[in-house]
PDB file of N, CA and C in Angstrom:
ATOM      1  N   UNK A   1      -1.331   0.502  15.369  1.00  0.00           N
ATOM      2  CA  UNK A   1      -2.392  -0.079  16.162  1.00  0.00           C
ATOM      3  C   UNK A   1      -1.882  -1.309  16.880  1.00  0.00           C
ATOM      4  N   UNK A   2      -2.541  -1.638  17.666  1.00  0.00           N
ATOM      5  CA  UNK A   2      -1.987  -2.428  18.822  1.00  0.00           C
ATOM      6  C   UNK A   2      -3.528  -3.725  18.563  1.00  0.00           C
ATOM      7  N   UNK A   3      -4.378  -3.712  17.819  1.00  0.00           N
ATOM      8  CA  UNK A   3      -5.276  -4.356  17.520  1.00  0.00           C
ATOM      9  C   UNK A   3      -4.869  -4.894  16.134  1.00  0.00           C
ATOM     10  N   UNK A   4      -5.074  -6.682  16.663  1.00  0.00           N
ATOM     11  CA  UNK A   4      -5.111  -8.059  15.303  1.00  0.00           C
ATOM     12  C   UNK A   4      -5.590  -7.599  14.152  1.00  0.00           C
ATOM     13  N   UNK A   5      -7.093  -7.369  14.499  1.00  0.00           N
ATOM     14  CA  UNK A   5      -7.956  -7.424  13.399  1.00  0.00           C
ATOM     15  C   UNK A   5      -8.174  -6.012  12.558  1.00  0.00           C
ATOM     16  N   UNK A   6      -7.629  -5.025  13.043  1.00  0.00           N
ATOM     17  CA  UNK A   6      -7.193  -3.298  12.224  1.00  0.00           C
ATOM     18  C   UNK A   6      -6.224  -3.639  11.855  1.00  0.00           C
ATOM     19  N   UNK A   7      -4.991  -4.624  12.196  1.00  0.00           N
ATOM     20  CA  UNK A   7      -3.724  -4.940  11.228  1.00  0.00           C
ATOM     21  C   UNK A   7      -3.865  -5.367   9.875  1.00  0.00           C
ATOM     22  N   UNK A   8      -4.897  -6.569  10.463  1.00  0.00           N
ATOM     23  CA  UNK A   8      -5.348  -7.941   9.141  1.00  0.00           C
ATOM     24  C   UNK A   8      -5.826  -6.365   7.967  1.00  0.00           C
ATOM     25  N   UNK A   9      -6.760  -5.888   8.672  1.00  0.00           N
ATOM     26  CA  UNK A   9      -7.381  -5.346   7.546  1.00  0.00           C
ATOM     27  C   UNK A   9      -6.538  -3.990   7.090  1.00  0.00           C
ATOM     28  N   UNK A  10      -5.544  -3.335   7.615  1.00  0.00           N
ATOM     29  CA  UNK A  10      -4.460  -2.449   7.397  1.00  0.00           C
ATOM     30  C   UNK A  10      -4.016  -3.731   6.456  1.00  0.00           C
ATOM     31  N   UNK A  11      -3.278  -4.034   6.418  1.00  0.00           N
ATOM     32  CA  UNK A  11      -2.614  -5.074   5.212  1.00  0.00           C
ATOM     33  C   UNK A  11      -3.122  -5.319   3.933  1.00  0.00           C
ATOM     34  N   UNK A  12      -4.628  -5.478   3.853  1.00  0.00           N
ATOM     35  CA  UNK A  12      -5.167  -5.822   2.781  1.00  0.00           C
ATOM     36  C   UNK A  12      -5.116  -4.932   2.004  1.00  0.00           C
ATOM     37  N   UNK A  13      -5.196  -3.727   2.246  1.00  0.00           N
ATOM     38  CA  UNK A  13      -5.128  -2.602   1.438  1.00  0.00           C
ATOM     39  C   UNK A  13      -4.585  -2.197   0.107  1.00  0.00           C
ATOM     40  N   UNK A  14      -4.930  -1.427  -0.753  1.00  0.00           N
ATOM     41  CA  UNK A  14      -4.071  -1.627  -2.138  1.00  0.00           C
ATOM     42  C   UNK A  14      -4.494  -0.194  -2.131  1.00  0.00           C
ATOM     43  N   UNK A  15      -3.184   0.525  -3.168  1.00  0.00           N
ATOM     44  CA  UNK A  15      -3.138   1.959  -3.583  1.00  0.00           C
ATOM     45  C   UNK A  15      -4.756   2.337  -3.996  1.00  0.00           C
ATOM     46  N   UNK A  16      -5.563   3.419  -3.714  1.00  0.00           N
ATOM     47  CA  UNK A  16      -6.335   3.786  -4.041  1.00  0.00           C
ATOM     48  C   UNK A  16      -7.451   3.324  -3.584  1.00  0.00           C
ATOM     49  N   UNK A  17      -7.566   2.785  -2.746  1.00  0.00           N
ATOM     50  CA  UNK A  17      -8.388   2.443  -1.591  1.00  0.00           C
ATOM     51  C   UNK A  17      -8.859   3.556  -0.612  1.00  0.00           C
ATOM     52  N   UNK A  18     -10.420   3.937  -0.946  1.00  0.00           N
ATOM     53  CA  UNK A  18     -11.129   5.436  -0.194  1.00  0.00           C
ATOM     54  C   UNK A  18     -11.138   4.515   1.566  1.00  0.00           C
ATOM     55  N   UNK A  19     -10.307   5.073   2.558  1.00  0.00           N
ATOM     56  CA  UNK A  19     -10.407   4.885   4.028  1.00  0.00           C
ATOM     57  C   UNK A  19     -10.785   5.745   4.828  1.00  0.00           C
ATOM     58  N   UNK A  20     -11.510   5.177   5.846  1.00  0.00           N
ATOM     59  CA  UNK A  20     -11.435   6.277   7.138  1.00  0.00           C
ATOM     60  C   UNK A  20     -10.669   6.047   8.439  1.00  0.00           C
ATOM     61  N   UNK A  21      -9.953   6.724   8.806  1.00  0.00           N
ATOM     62  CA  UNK A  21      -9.502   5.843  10.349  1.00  0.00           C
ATOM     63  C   UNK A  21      -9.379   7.057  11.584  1.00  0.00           C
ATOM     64  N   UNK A  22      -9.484   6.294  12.366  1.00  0.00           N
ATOM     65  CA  UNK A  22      -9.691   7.645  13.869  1.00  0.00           C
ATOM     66  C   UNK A  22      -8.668   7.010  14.407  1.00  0.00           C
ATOM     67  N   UNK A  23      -8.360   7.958  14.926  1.00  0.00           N
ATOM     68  CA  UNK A  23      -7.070   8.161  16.005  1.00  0.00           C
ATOM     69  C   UNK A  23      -6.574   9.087  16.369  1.00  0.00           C
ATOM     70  N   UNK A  24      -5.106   9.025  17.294  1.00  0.00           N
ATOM     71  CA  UNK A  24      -4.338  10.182  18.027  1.00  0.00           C
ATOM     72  C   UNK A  24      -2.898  10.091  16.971  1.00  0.00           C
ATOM     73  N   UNK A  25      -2.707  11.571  16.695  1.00  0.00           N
ATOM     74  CA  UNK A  25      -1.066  11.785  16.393  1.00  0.00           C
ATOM     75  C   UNK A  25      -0.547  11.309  17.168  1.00  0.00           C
ATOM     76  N   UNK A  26       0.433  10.769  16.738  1.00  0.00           N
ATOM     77  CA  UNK A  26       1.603   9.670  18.210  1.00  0.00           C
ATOM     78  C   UNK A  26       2.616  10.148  17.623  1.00  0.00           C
ATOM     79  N   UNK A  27       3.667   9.550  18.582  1.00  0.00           N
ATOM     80  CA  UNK A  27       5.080   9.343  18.299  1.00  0.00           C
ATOM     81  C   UNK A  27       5.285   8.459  18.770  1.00  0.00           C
ATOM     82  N   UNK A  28       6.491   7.786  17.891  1.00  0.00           N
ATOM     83  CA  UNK A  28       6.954   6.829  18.820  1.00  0.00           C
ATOM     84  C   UNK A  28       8.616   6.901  18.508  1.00  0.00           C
ATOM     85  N   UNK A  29       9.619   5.846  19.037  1.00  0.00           N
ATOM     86  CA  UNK A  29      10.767   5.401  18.966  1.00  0.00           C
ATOM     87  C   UNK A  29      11.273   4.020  18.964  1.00  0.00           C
ATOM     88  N   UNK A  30      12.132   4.411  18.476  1.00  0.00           N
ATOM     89  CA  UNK A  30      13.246   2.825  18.318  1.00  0.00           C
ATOM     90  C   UNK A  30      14.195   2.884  19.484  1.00  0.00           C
ATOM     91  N   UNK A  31      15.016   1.929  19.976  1.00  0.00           N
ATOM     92  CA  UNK A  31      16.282   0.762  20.378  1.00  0.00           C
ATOM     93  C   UNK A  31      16.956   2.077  20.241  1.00  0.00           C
ATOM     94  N   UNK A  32      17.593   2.721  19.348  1.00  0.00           N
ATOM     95  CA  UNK A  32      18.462   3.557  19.091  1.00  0.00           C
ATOM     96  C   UNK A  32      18.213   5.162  19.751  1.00  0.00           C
ATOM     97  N   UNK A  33      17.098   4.940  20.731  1.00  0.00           N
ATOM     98  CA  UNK A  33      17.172   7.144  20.985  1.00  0.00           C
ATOM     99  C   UNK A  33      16.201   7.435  19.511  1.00  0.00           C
ATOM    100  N   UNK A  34      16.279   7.256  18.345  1.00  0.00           N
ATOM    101  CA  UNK A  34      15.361   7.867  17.411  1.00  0.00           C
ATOM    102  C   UNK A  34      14.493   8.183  18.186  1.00  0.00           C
ATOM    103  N   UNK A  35      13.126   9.110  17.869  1.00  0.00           N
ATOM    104  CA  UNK A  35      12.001   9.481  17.624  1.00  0.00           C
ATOM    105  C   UNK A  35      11.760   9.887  16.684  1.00  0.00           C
ATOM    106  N   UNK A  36      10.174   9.770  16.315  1.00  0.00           N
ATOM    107  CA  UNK A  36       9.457  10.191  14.850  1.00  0.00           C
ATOM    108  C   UNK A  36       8.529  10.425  15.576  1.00  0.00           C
ATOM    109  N   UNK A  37       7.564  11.265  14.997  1.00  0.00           N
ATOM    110  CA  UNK A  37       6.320  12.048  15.141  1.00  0.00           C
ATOM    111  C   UNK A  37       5.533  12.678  14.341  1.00  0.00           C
ATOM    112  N   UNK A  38       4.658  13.508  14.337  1.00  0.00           N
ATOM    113  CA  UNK A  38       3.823  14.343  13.785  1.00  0.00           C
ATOM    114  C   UNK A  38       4.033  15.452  13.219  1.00  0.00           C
ATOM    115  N   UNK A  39       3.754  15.862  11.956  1.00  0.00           N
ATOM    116  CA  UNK A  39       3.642  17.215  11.875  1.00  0.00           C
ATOM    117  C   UNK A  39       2.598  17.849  12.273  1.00  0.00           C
ATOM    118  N   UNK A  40       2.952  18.723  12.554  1.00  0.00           N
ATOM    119  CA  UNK A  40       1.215  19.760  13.276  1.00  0.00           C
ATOM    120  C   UNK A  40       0.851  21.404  11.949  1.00  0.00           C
ATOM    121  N   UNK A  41       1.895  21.462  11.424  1.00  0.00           N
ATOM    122  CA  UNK A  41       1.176  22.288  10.294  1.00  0.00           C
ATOM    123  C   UNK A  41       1.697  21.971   8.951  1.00  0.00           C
ATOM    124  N   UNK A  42       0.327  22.363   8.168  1.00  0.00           N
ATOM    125  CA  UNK A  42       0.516  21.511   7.165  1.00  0.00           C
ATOM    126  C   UNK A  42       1.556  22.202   5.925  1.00  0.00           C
ATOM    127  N   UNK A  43       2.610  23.143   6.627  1.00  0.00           N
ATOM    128  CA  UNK A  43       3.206  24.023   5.828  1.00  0.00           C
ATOM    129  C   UNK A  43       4.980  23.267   6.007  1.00  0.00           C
ATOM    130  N   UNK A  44       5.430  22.329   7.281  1.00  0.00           N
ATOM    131  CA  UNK A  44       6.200  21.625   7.141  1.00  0.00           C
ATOM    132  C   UNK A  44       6.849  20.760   6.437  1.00  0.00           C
ATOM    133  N   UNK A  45       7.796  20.820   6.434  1.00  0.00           N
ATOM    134  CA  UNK A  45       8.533  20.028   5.572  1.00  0.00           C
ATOM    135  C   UNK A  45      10.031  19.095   5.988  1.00  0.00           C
ATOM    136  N   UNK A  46      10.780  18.447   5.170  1.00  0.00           N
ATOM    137  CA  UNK A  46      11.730  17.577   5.648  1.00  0.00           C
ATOM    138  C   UNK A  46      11.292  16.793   6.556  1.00  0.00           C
ATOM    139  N   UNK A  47      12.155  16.538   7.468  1.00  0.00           N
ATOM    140  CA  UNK A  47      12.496  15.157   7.989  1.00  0.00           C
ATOM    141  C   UNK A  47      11.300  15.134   9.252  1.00  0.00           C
ATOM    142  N   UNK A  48      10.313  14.151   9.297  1.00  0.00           N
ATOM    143  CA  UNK A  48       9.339  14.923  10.939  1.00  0.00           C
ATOM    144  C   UNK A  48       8.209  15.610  10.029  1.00  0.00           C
ATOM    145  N   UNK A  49       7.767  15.599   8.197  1.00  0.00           N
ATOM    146  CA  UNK A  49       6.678  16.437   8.018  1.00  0.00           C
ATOM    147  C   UNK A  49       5.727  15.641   8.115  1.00  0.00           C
ATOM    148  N   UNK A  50       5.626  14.303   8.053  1.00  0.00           N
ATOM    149  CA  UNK A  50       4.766  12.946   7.910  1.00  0.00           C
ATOM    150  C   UNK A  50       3.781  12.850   9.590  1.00  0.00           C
ATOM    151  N   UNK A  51       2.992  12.463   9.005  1.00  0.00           N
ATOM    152  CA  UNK A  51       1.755  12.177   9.687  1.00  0.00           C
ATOM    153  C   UNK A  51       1.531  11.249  10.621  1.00  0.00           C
ATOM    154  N   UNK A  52       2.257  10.424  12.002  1.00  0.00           N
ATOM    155  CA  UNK A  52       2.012   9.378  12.120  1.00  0.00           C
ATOM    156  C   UNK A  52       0.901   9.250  13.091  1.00  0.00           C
ATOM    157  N   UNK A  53      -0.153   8.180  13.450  1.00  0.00           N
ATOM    158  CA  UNK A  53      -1.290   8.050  13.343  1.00  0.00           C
ATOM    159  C   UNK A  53      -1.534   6.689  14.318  1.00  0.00           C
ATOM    160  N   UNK A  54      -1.703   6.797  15.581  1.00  0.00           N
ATOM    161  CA  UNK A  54      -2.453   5.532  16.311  1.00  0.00           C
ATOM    162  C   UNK A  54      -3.504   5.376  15.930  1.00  0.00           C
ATOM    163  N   UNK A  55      -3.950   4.375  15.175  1.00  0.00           N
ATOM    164  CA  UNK A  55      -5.672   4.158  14.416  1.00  0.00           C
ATOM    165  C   UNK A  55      -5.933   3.402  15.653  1.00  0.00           C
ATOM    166  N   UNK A  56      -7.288   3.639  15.601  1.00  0.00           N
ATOM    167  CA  UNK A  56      -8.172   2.765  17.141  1.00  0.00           C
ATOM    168  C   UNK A  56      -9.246   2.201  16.322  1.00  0.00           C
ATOM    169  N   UNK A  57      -9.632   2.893  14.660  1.00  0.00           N
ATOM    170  CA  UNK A  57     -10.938   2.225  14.430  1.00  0.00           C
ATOM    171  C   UNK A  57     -10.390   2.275  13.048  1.00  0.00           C
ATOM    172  N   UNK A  58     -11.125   1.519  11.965  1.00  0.00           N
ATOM    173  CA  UNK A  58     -10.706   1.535  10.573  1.00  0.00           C
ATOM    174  C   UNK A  58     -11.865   1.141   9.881  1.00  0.00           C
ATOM    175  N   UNK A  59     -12.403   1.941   8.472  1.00  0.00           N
ATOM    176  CA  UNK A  59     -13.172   1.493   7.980  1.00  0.00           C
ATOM    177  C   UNK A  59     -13.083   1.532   6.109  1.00  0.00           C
ATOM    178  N   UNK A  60     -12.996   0.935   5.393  1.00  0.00           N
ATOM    179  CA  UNK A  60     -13.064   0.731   4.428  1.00  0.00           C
ATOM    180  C   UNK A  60     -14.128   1.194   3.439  1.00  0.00           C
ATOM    181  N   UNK A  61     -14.145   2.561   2.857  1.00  0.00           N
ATOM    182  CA  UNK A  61     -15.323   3.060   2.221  1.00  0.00           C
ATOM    183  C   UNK A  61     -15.415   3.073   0.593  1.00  0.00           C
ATOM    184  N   UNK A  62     -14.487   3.017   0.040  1.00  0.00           N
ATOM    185  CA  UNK A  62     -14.133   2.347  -1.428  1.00  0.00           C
ATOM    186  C   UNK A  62     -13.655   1.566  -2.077  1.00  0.00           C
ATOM    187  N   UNK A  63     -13.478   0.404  -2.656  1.00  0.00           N
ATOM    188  CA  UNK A  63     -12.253  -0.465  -2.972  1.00  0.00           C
ATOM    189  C   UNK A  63     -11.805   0.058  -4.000  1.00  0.00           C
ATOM    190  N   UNK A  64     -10.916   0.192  -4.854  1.00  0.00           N
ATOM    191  CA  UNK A  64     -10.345   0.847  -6.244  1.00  0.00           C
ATOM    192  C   UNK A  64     -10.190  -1.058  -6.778  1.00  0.00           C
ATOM    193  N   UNK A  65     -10.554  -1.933  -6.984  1.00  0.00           N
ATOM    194  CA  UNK A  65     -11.032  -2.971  -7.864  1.00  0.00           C
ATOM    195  C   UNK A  65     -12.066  -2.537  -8.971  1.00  0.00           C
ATOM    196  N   UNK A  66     -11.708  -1.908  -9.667  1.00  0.00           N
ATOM    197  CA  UNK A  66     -12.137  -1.325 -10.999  1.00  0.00           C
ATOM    198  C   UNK A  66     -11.911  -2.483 -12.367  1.00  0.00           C
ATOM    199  N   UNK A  67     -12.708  -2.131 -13.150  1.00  0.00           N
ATOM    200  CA  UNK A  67     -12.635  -2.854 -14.813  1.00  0.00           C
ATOM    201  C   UNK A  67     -11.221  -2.361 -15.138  1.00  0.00           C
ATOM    202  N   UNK A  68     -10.889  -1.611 -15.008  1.00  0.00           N
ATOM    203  CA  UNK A  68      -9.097  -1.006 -15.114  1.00  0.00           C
ATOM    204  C   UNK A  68      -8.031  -1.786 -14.437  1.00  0.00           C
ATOM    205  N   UNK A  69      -7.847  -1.527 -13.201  1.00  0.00           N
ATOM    206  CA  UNK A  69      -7.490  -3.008 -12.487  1.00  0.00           C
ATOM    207  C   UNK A  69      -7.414  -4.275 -12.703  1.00  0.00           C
ATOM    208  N   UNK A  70      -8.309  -4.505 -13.049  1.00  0.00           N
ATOM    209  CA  UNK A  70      -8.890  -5.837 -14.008  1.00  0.00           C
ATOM    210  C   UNK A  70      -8.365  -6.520 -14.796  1.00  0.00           C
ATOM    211  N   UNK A  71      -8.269  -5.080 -15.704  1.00  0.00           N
ATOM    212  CA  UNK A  71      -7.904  -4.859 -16.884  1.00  0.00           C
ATOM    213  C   UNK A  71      -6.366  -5.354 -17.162  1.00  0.00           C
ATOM    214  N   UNK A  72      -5.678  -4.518 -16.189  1.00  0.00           N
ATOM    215  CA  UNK A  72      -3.929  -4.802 -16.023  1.00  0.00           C
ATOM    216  C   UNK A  72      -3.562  -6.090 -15.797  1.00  0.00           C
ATOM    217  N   UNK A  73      -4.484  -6.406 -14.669  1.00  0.00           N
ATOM    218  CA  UNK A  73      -3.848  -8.162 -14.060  1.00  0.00           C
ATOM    219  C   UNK A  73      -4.010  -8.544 -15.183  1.00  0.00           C
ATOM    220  N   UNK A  74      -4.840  -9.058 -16.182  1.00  0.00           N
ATOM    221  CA  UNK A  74      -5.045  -9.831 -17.179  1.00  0.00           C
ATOM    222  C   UNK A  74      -3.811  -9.320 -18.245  1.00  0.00           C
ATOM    223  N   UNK A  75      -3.588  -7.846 -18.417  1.00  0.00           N
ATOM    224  CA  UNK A  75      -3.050  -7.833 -19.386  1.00  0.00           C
ATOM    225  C   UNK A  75      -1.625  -8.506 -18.770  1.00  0.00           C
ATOM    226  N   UNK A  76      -1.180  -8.417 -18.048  1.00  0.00           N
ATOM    227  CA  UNK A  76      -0.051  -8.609 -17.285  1.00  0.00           C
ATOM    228  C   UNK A  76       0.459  -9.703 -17.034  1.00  0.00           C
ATOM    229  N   UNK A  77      -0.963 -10.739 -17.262  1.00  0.00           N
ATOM    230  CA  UNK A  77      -0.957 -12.196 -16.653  1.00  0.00           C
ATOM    231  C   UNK A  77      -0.387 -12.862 -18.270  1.00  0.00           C
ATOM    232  N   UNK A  78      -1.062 -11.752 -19.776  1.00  0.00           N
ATOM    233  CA  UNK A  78      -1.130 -12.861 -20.828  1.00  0.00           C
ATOM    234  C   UNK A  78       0.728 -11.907 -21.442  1.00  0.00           C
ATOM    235  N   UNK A  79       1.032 -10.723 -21.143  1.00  0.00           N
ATOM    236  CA  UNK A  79       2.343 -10.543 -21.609  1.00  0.00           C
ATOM    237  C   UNK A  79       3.158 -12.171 -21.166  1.00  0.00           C
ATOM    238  N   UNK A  80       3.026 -12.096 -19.476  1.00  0.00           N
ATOM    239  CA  UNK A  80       4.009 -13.324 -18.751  1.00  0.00           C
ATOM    240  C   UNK A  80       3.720 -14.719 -20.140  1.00  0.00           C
ATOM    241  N   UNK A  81       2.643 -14.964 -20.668  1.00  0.00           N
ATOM    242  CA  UNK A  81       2.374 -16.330 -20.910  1.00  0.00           C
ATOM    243  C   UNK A  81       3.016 -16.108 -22.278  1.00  0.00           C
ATOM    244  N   UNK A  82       3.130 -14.931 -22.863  1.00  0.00           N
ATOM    245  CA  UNK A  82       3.483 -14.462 -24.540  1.00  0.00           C
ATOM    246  C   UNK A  82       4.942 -14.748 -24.237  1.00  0.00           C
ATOM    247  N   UNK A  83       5.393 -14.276 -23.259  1.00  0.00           N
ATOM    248  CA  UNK A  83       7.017 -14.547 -23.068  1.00  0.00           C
ATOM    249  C   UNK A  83       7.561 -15.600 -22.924  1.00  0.00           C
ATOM    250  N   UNK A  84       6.949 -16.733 -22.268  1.00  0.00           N
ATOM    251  CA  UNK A  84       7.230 -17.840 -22.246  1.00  0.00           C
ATOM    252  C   UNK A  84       6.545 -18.471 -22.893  1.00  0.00           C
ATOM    253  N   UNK A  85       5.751 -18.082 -23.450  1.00  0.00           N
ATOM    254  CA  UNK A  85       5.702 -19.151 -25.463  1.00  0.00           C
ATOM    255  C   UNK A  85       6.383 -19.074 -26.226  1.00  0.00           C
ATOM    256  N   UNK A  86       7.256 -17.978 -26.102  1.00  0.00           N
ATOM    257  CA  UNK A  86       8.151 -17.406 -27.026  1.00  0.00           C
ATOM    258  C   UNK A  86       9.108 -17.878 -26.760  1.00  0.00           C
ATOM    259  N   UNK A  87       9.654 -18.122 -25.812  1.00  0.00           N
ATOM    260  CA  UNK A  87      11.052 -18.857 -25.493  1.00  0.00           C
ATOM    261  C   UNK A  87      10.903 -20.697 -25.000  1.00  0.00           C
ATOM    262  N   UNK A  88       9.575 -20.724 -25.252  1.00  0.00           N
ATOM    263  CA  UNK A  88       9.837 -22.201 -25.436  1.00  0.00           C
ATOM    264  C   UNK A  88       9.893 -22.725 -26.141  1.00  0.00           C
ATOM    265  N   UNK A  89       9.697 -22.156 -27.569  1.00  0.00           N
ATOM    266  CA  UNK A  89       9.417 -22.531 -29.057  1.00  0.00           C
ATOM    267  C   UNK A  89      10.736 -22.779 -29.334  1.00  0.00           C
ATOM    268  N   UNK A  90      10.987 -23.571 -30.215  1.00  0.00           N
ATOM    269  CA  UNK A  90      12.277 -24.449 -30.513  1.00  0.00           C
ATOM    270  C   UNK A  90      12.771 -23.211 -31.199  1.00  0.00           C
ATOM    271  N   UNK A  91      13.959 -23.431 -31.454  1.00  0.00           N
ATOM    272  CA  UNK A  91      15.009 -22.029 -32.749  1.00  0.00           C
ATOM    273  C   UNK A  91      14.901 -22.662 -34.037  1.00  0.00           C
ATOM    274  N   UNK A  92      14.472 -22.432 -34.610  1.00  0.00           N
ATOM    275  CA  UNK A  92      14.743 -22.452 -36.583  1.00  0.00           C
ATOM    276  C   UNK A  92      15.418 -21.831 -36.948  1.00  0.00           C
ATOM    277  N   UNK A  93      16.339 -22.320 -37.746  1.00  0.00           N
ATOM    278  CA  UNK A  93      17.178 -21.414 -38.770  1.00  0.00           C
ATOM    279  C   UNK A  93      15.895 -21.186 -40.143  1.00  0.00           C
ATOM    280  N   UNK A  94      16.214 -20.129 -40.894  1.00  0.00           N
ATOM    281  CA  UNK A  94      15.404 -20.051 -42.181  1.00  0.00           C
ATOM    282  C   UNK A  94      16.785 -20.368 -43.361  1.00  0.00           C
TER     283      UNK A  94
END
């Protein structure tokens, strides 16, 4: 997209996020002669099977911010703090 504010909100995005977006199959290219493009049936494969997609509109119809989600950051946040309690604690011999 060639639009600010479909970027901003293309970015925010996180795995599992229900979207809708309209647009045209494109192609485009690089500096180098490359091109990339579209596949047109959905029985393709290798290099060229991928989907690429000029979005003109974008809309956001699910967030996946779940109690699960949630769930991880926290657990994730108190492993980090267990690890470094653990190694800040002085060494004892017994």
């Amino acid at each position: 997209t060639e639009d600010p504010t479909i970027r901003r909100q293309l970015g925010k995005l996180r795995i599992g996020d229900q979207i809708r977006i309209r647009g045209w199959l494109a192609e485009y290219g690089g500096s180098q002669g490359a091109i990339r493009g579209s596949g047109i049936t959905r029985s393709d494969s290798g290099n060229g099977a991928c989907e690429t997609v000029y979005v003109r509109q974008f809309e956001l119809l699910a967030s996946n911010q779940s109690i699960w989600r949630s769930a991880w950051y926290f657990s994730l946040v108190l492993l980090l703090a267990q690890i470094i309690y653990y190694f800040s604690r002085p060494f004892k011999r017994k």
